[in-house]
N, C-alpha and C. Protein backbone atom coordinates (compact mmCIF):
# COMPACT_ATOMS: atom_id res chain seq x y z
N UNK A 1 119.16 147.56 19.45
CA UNK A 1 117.83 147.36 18.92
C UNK A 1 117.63 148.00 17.56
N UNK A 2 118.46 149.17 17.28
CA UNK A 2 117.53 150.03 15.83
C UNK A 2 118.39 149.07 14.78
N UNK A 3 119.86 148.41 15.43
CA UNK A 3 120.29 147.38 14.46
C UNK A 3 119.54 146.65 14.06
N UNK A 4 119.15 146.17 15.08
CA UNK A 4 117.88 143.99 14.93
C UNK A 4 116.64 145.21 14.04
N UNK A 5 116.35 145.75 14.20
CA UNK A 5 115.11 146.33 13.87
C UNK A 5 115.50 146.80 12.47
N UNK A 6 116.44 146.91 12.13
CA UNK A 6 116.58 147.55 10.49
C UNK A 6 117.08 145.96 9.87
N UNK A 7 117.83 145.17 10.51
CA UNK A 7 117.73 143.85 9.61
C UNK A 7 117.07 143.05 9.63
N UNK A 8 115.86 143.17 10.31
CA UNK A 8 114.27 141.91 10.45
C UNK A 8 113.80 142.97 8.80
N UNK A 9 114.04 144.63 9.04
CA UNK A 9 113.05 145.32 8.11
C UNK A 9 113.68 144.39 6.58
N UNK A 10 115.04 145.06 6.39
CA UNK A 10 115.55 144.59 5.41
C UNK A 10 115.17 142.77 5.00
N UNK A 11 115.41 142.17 5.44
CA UNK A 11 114.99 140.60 5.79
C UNK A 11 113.70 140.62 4.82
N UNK A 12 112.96 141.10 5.79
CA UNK A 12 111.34 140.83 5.12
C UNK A 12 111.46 141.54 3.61
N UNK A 13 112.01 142.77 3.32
CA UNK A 13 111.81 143.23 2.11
C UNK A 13 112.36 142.22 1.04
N UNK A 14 114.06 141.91 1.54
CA UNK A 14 114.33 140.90 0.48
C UNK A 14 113.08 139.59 0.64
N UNK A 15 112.91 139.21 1.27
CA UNK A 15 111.65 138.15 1.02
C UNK A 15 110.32 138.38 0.25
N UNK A 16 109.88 139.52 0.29
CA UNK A 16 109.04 140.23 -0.80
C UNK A 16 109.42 140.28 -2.17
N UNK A 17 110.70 140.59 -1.98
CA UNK A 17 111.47 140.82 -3.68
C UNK A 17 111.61 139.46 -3.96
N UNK A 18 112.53 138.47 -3.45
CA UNK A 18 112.54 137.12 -4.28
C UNK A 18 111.90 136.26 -4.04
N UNK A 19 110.95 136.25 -3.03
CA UNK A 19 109.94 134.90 -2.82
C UNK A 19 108.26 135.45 -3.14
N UNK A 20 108.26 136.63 -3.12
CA UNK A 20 106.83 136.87 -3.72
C UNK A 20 106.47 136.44 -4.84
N UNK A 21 105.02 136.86 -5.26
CA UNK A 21 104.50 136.36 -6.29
C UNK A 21 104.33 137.33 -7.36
N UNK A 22 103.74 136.87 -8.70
CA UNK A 22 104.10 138.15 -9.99
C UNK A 22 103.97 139.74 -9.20
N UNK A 23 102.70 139.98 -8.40
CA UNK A 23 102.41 140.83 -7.86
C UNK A 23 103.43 141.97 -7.59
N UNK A 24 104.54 141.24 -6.89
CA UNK A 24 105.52 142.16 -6.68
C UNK A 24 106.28 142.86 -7.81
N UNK A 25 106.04 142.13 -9.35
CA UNK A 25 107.00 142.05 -10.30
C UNK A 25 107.26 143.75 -10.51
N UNK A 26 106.78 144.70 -10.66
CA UNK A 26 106.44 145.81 -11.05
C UNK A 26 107.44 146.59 -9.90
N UNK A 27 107.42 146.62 -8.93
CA UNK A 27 108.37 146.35 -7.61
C UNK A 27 109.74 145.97 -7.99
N UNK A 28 110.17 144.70 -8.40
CA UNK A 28 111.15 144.33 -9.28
C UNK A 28 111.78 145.00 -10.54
N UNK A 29 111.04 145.33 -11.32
CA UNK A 29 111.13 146.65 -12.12
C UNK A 29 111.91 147.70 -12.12
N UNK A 30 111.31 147.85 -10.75
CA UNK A 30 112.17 149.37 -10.30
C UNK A 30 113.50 149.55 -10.03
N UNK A 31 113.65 148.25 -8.79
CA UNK A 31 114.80 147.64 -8.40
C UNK A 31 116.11 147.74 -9.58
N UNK A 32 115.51 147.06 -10.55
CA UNK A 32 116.52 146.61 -11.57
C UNK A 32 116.86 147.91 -11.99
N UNK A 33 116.15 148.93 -12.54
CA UNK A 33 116.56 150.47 -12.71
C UNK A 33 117.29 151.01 -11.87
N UNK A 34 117.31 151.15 -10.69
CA UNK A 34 117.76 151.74 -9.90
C UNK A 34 119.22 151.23 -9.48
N UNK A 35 119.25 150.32 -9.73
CA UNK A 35 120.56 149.39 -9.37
C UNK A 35 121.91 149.83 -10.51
N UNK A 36 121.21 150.49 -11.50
CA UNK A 36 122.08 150.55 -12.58
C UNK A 36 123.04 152.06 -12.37
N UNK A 37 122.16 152.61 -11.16
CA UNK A 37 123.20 153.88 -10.47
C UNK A 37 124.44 153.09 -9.60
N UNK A 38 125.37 153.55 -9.54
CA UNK A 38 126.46 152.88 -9.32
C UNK A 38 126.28 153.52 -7.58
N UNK A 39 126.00 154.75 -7.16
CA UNK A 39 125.88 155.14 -5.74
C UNK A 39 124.45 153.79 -4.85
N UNK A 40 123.30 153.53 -5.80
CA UNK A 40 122.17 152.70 -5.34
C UNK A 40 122.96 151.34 -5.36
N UNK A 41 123.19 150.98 -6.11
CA UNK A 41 123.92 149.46 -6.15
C UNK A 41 125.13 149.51 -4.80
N UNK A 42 125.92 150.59 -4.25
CA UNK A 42 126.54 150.30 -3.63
C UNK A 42 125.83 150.56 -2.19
N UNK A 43 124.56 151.38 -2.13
CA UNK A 43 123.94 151.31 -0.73
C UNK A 43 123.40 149.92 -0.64
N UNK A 44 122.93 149.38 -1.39
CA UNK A 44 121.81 147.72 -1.66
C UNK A 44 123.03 147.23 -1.22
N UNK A 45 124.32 146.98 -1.90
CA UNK A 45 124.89 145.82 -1.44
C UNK A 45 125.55 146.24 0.57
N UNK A 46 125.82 147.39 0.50
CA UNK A 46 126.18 147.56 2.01
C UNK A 46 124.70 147.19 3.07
N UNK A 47 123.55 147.26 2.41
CA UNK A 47 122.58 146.63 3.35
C UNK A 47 122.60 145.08 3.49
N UNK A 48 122.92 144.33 2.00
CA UNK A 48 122.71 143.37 2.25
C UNK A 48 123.52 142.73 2.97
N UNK A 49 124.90 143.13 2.79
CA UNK A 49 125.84 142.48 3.40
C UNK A 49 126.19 143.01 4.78
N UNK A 50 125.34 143.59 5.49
CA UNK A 50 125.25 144.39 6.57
C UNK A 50 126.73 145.18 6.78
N UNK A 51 127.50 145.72 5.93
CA UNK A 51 128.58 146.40 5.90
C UNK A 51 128.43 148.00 6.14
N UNK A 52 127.27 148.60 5.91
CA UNK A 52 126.88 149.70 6.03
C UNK A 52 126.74 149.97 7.59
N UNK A 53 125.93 149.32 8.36
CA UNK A 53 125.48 149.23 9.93
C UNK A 53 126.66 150.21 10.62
N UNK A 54 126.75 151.43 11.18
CA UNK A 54 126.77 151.76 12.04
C UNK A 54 126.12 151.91 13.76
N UNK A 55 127.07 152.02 14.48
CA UNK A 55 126.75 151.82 16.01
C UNK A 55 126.65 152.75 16.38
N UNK A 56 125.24 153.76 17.04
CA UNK A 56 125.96 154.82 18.14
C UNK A 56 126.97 154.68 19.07
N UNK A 57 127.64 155.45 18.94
CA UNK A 57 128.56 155.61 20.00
C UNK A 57 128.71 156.91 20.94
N UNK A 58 127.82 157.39 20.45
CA UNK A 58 127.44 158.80 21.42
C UNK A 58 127.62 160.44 20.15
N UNK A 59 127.38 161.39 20.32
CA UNK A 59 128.10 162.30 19.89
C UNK A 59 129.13 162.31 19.30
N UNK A 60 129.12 163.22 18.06
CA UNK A 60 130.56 163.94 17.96
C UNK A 60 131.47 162.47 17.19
N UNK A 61 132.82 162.70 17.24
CA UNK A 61 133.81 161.80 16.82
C UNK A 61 134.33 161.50 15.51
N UNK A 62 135.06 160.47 15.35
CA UNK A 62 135.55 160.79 13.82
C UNK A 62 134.68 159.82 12.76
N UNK A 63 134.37 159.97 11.47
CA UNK A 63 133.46 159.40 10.69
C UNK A 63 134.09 158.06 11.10
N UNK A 64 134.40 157.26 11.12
CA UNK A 64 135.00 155.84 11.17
C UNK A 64 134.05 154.93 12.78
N UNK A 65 134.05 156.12 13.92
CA UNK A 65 133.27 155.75 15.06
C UNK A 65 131.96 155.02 14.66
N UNK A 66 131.86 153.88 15.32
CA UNK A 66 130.73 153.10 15.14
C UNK A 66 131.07 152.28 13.61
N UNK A 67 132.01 152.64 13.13
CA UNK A 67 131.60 151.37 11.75
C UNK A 67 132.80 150.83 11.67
N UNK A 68 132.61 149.67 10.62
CA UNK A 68 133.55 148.85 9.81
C UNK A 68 134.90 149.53 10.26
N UNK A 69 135.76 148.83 10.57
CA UNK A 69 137.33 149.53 10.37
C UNK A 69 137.72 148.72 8.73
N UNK A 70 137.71 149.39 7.92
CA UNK A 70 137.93 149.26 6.24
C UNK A 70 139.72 148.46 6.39
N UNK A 71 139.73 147.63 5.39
CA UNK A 71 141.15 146.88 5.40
C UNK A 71 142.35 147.97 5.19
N UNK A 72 142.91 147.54 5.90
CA UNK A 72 144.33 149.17 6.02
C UNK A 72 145.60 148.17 6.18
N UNK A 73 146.41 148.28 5.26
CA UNK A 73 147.51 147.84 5.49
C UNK A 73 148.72 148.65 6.25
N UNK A 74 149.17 147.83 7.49
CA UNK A 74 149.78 149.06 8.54
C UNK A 74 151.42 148.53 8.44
N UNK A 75 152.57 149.34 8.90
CA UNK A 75 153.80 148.91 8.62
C UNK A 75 154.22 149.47 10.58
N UNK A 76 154.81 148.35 11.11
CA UNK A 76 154.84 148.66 12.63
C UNK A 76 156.17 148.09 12.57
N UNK A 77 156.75 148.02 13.92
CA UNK A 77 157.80 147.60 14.58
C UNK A 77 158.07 145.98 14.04
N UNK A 78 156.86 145.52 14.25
CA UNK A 78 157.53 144.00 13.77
C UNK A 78 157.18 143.72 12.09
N UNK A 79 157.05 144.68 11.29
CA UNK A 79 157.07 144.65 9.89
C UNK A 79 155.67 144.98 9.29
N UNK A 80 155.21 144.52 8.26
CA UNK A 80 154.01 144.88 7.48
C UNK A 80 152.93 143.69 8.11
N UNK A 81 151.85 144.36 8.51
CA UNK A 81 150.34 143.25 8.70
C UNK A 81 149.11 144.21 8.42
N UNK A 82 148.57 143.72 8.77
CA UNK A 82 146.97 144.77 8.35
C UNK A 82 145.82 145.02 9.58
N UNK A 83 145.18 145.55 9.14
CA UNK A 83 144.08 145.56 10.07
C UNK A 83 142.99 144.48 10.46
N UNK A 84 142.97 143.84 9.35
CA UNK A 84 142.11 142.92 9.21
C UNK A 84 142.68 141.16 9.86
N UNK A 85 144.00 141.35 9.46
CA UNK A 85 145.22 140.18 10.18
C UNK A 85 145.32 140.69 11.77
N UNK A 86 144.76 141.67 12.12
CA UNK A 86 145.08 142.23 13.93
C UNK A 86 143.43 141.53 14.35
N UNK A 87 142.68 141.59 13.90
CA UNK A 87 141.41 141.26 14.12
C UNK A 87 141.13 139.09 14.00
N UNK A 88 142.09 138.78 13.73
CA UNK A 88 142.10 137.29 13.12
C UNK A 88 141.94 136.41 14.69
N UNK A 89 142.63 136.78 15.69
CA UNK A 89 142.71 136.71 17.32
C UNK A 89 141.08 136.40 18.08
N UNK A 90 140.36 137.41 17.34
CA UNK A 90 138.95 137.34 17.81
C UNK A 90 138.95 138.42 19.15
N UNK A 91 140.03 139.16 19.11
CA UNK A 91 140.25 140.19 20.83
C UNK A 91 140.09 141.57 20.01
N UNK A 92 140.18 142.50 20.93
CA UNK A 92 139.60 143.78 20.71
C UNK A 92 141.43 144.32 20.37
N UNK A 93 141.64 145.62 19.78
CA UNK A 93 142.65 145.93 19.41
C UNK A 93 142.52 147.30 19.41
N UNK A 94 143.78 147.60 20.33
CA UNK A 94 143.97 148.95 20.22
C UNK A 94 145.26 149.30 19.48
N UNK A 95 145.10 150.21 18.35
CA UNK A 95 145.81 150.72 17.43
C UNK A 95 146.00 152.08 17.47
N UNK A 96 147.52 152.41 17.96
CA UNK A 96 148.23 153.39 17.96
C UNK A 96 148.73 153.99 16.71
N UNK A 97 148.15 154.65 15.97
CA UNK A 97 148.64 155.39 14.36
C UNK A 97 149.88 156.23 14.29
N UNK A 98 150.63 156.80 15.60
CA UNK A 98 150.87 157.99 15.74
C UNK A 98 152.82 157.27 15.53
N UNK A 99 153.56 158.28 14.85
CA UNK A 99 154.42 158.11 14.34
C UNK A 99 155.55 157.95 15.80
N UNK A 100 155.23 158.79 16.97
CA UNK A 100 155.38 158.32 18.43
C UNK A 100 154.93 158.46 18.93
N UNK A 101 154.86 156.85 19.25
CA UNK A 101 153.80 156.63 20.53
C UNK A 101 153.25 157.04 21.79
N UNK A 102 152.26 156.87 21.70
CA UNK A 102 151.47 157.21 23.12
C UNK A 102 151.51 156.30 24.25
N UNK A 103 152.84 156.78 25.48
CA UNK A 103 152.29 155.49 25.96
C UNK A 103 151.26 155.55 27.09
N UNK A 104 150.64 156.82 27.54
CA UNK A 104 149.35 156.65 28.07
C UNK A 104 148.25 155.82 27.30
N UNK A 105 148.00 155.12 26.26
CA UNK A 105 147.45 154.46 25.72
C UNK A 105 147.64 153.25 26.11
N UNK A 106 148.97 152.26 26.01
CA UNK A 106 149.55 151.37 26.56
C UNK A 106 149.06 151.28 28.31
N UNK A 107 149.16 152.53 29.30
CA UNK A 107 148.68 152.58 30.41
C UNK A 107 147.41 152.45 30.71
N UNK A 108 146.62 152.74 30.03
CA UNK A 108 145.33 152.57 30.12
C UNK A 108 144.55 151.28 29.51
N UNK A 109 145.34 150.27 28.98
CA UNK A 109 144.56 149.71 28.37
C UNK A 109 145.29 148.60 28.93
N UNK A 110 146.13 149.03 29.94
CA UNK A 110 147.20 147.77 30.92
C UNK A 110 146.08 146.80 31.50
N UNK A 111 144.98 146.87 32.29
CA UNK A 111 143.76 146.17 32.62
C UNK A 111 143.11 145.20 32.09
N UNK A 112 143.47 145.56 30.68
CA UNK A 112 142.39 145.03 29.47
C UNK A 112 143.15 144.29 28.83
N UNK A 113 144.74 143.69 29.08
CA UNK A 113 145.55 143.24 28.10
C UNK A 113 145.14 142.10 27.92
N UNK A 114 144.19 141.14 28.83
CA UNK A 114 143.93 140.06 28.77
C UNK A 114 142.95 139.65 27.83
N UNK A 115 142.42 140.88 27.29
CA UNK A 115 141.71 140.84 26.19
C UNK A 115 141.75 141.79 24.93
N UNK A 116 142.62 142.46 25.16
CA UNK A 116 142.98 143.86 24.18
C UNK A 116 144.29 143.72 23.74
N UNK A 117 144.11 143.24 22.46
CA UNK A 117 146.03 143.80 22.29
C UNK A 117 146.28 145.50 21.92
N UNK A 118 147.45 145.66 22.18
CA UNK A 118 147.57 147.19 22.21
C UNK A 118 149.07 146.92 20.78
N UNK A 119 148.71 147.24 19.48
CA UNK A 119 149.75 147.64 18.15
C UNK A 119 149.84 149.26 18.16
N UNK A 120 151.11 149.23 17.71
CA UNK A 120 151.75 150.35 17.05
C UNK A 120 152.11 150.02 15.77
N UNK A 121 151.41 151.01 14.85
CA UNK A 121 152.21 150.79 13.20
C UNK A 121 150.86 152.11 12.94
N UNK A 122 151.94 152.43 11.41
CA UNK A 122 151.17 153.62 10.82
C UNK A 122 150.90 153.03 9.26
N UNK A 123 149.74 153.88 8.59
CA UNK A 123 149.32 152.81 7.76
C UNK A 123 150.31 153.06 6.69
N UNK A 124 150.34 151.97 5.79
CA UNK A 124 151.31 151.24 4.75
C UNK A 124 151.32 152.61 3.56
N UNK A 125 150.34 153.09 3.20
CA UNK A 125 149.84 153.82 2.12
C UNK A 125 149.18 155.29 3.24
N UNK A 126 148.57 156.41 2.34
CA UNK A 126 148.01 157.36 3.27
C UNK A 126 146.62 156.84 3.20
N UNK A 127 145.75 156.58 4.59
CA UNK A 127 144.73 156.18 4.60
C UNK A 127 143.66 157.54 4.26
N UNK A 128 142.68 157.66 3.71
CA UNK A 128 142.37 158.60 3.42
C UNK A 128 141.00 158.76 5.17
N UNK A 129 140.42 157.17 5.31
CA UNK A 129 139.63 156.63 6.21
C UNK A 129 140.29 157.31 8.09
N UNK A 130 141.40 157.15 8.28
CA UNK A 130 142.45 156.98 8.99
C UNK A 130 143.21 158.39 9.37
N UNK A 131 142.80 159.30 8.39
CA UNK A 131 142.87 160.94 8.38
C UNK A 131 142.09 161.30 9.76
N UNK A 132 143.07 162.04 10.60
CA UNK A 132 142.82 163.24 11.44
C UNK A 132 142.17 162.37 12.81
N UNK A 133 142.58 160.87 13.14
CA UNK A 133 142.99 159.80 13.86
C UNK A 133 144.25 159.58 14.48
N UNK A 134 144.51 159.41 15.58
CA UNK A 134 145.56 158.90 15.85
C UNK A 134 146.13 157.76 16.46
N UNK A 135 144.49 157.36 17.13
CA UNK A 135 144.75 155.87 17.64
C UNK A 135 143.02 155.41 17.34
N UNK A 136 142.92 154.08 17.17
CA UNK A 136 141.07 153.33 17.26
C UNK A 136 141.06 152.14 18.09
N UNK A 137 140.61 152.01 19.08
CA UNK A 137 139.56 150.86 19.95
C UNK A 137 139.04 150.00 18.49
N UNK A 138 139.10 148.64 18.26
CA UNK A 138 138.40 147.96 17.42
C UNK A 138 137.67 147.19 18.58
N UNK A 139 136.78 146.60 18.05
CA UNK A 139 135.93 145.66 19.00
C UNK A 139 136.63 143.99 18.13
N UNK A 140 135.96 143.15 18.71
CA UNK A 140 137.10 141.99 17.61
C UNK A 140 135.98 141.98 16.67
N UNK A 141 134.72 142.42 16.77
CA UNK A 141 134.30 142.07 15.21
C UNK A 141 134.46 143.00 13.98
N UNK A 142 135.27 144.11 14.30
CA UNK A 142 136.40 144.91 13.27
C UNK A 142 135.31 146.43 13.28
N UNK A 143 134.55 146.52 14.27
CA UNK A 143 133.77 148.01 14.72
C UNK A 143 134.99 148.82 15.11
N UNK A 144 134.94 150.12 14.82
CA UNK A 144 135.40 151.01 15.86
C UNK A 144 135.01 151.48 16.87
N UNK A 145 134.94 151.02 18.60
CA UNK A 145 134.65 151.51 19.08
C UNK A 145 134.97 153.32 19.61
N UNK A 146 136.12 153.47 19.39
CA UNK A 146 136.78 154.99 20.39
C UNK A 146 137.82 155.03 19.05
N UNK A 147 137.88 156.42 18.79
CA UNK A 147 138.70 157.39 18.35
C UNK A 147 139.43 158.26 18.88
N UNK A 148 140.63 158.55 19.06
CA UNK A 148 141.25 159.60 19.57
C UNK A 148 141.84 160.64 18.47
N UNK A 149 141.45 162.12 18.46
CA UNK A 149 140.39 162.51 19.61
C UNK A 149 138.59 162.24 19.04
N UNK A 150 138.52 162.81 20.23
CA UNK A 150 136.79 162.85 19.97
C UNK A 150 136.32 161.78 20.07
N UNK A 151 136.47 160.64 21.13
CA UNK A 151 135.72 159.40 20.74
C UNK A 151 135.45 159.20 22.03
N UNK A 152 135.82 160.31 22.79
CA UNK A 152 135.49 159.87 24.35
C UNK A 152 136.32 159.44 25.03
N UNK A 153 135.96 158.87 26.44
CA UNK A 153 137.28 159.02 27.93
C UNK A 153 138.02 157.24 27.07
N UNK A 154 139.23 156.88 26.98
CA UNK A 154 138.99 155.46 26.82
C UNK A 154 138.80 154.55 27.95
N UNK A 155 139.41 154.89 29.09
CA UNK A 155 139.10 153.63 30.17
C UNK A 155 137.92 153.40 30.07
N UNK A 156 136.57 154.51 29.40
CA UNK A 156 135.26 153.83 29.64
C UNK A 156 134.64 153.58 28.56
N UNK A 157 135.55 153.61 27.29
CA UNK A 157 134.91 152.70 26.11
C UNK A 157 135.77 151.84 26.55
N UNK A 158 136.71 151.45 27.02
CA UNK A 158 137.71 150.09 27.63
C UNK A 158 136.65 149.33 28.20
N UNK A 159 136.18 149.91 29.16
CA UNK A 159 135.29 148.65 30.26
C UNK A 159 133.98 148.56 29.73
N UNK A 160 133.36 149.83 29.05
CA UNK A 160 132.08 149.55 28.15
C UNK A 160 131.84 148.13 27.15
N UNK A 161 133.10 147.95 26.14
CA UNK A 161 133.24 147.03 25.15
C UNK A 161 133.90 145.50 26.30
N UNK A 162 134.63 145.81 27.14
CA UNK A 162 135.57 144.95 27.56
C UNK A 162 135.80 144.24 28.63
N UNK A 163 134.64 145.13 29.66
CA UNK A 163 134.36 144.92 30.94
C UNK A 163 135.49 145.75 31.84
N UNK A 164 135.43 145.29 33.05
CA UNK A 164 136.45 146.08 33.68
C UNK A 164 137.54 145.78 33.85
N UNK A 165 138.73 146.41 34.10
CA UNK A 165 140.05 145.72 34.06
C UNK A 165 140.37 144.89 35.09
N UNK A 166 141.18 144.01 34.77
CA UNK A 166 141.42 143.15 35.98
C UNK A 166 142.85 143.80 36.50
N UNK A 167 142.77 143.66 37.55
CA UNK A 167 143.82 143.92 38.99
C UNK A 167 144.31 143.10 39.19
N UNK A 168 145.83 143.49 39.04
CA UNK A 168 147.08 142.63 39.31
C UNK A 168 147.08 142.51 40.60
């Protein structure tokens, strides 16, 4: 809800700014000043393009929890792909960062394979985003749900985002 509720707000404002009448112009004014800060121009465009939107996800965790997973080029077992090419599937993705693997990660997310792929690869370059991470839950629309550590139990951001696992 505080999502829908901050993009109806935003919504209506841009409709004030370009469909109003002179009235607003003075309003417009400001806009245009303010835009010429390079920090304001980059909050405006993360609203408009709803790129900014973070999700609670509870307490605590690593800055990345609840938002955007940013394009990361990763180098794994079966060669170079990205983050954004793991997300192309439309399934949720669990990404193992760690130089060796976890395979309690792999175990836990055994339930969910029918909808979760589970990668290993570490990123291509040093992620600066990706610092003091070792594995992320993506949702398929490229959110982070769960961080390890600090992002909480995963079997229950697993069945939270994913439902419950199915039984072999």
């Amino acid at each position: 809800y505080p999502v829908g509720r901050r993009l109806l707000r935003n919504t209506r404002a841009q409709g004030m700014l370009f469909l109003g009448d002179e009235s607003v112009e003075p309003l417009r004014e400001v806009f245009r000043e303010l835009t010429a800060y390079d920090e304001v121009s980059r909050h405006l465009v993360g609203i408009v393009s709803g790129l900014e939107v973070r999700y609670d996800m509870g307490a605590g965790g690593h800055p990345l929890l609840g938002r955007r997973m940013p394009h990361q080029e990763l180098v794994g077992v079966g060669g170079k792909t990205s983050t954004t090419e793991l997300l192309r599937r439309a399934r949720g993705v669990l990404l193992d960062l760690r130089v060796d693997p976890d395979p309690d990660l792999g175990r836990a997310a055994a339930g969910h394979r029918d909808r979760v792929d589970v990668v290993r690869g570490q990123p291509h370059v040093a992620a600066a985003a990706l610092t003091g991470t070792g594995a992320v839950l993506l949702r398929p629309d490229g959110y982070v749900a769960w961080t390890d550590p600090d992002g909480g139990d995963l079997p229950t951001a697993l069945d939270r985002w994913f439902g419950p696992p199915r039984r072999s």
